[in-house]
Protein backbone atom coordinates (compact mmCIF):
# COMPACT_ATOMS: atom_id res chain seq x y z
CA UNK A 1 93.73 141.33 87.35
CA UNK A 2 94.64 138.57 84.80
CA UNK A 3 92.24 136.66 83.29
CA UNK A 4 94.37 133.98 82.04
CA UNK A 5 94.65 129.97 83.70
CA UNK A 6 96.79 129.00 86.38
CA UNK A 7 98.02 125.73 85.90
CA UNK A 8 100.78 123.29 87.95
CA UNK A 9 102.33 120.29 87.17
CA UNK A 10 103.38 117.29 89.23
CA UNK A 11 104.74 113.61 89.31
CA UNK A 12 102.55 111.95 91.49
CA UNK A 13 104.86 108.55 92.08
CA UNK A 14 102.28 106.40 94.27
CA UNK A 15 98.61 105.95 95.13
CA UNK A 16 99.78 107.30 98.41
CA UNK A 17 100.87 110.38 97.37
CA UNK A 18 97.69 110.68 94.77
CA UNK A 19 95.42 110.40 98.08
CA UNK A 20 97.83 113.03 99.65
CA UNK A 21 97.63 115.30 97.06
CA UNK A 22 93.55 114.84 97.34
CA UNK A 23 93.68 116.01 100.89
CA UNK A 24 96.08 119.19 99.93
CA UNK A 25 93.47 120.07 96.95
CA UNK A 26 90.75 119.88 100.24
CA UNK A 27 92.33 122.64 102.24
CA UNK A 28 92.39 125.15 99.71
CA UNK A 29 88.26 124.24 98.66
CA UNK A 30 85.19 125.35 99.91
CA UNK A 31 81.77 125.43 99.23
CA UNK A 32 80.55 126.11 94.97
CA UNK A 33 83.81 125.02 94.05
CA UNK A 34 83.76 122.16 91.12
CA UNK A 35 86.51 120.21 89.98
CA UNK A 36 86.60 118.31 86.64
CA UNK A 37 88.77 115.16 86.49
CA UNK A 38 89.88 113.69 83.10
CA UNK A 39 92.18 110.57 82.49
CA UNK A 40 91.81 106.62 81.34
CA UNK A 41 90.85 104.20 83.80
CA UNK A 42 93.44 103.56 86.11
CA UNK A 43 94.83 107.14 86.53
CA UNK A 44 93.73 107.41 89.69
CA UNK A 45 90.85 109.55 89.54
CA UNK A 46 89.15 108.09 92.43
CA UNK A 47 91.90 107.74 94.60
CA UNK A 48 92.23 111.86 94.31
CA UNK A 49 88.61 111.82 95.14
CA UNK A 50 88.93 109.73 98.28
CA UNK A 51 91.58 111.94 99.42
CA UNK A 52 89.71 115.02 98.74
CA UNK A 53 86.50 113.56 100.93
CA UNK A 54 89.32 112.93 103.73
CA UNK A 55 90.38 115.71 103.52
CA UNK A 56 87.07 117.76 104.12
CA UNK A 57 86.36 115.11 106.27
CA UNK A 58 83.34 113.80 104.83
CA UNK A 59 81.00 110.72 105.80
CA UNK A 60 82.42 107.82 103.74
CA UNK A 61 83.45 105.84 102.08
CA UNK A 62 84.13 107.69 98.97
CA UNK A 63 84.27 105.16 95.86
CA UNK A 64 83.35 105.29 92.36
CA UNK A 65 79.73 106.51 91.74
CA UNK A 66 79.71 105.36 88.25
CA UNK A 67 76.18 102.99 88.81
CA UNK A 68 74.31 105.88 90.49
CA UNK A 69 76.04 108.99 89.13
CA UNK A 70 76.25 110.73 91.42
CA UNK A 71 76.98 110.18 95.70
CA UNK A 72 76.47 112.97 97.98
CA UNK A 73 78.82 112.65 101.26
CA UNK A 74 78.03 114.80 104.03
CA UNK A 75 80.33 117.09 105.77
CA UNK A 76 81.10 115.69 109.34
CA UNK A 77 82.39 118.41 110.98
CA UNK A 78 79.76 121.21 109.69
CA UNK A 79 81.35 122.15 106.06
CA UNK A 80 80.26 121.63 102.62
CA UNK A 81 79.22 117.86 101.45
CA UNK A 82 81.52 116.03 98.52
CA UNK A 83 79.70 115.62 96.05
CA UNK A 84 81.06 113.15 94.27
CA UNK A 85 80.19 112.50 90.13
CA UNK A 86 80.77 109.84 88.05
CA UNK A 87 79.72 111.39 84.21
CA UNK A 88 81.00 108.98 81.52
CA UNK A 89 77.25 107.98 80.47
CA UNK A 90 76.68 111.80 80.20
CA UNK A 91 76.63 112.96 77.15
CA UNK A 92 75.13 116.77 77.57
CA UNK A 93 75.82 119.58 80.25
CA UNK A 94 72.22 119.36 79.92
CA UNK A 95 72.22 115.51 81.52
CA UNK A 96 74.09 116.87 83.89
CA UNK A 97 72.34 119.77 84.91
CA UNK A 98 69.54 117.23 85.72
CA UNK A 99 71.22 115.61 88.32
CA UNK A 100 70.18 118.77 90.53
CA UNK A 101 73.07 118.59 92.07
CA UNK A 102 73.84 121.65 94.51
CA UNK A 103 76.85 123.30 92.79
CA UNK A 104 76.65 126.20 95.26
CA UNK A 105 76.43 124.89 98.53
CA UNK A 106 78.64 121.78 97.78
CA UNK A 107 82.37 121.19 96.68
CA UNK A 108 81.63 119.18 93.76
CA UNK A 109 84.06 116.17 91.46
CA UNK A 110 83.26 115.43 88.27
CA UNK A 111 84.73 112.58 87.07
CA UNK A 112 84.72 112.48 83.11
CA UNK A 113 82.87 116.07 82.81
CA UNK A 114 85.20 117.91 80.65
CA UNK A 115 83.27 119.75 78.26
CA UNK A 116 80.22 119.35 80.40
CA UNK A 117 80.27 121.76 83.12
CA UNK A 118 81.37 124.76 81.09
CA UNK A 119 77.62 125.96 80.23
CA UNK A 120 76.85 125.24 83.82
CA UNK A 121 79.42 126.76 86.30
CA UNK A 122 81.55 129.69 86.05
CA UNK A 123 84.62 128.76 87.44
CA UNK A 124 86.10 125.15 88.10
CA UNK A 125 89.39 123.19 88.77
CA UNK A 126 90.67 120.98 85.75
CA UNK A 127 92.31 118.05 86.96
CA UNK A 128 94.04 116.02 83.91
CA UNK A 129 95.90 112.78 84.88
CA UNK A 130 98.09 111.27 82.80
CA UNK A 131 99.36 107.61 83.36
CA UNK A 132 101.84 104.84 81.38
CA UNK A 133 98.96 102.16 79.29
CA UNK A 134 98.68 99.72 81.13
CA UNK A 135 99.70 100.98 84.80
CA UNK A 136 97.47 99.96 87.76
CA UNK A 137 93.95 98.93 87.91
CA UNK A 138 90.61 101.22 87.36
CA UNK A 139 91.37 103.21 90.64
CA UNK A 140 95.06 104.01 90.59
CA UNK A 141 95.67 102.11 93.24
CA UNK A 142 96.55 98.90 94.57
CA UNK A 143 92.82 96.85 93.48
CA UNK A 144 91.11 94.16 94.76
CA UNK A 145 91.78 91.31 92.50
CA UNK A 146 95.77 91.48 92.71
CA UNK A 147 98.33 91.48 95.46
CA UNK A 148 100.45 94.44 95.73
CA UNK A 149 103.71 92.61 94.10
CA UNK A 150 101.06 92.15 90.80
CA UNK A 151 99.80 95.30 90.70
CA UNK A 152 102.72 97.69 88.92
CA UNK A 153 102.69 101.04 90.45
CA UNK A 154 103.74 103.85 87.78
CA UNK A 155 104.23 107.46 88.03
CA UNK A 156 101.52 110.07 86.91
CA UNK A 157 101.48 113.27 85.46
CA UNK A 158 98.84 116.16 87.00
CA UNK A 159 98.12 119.31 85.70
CA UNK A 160 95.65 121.41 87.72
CA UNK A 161 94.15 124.27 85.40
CA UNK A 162 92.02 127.12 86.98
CA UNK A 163 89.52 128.41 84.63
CA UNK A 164 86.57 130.86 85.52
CA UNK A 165 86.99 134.13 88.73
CA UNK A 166 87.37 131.78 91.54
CA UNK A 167 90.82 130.90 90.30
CA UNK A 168 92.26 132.85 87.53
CA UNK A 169 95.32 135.25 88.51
């Protein structure tokens, strides 16, 4: 068995398909499985999230945990809770590791925890999300302070790296 990364690109064109792609990333996860995602404000790092949580159909609404850290979302139908992690202010895997948060019996997103959950999990999905400066509003997606025809709606880039057992090749 290799031990090396697998990794896919895509062009994700709209917020819809960002949320889609969320809920296709939610069939294939399952409990202990951590995903870190990295890009500026505005890539849509949320939106992913909140199709994710549909996705394992989880109690909602999933938004941005960034004033609490960290929101737990129940499973509704008897699977693993979202947990759901917001860790800009973070500066250690140490910080993070006192959260407590369940990596095992959870499916766990990290927003901003590149370089963070290396000393703590074994194996875990990087998400990277590239997006034009200046395209869309802190959550990828439409907002709340503009109408649609303000808001300009730009393709992104996502690569999805496997690193650790659970998903190398």
């Amino acid at each position: 068995m290799s031990t090396h990364p697998r990794s896919e690109t895509r062009t994700i064109n709209t917020p819809d398909a960002m949320h889609d792609l969320g809920m296709e990333l939610a069939r294939t996860l399952r409990a202990g499985d951590v995903l870190v995602l990295t890009g500026p404000l505005g890539a849509g790092k949320t939106t992913l999230t909140r199709g994710i949580g549909e996705g394992l159909n989880v109690r909602g609404p999933v938004t941005s945990p960034t004033f609490v850290l960290a929101r737990t979302h129940p499973g509704l139908s008897g699977g693993a809770p979202l947990v759901h992690v917001d860790a800009y202010r973070l500066s250690s895997a140490l910080e993070l590791d006192d959260l407590d948060i369940d990596f095992g019996g959870s499916i766990t997103v990290i927003e901003w925890g590149r370089g963070l959950v290396e000393p703590i999990v074994s194996s875990w999905l990087d998400v990277e999300i590239e997006r034009p400066s200046g395209a869309g509003d802190e959550d990828g997606d439409r907002g709340t302070d503009a109408s649609p025809d303000e808001t300009v709606v730009e393709p992104r880039t996502v690569t999805i790296t496997g690193h650790g057992p659970r998903w190398t090749a």
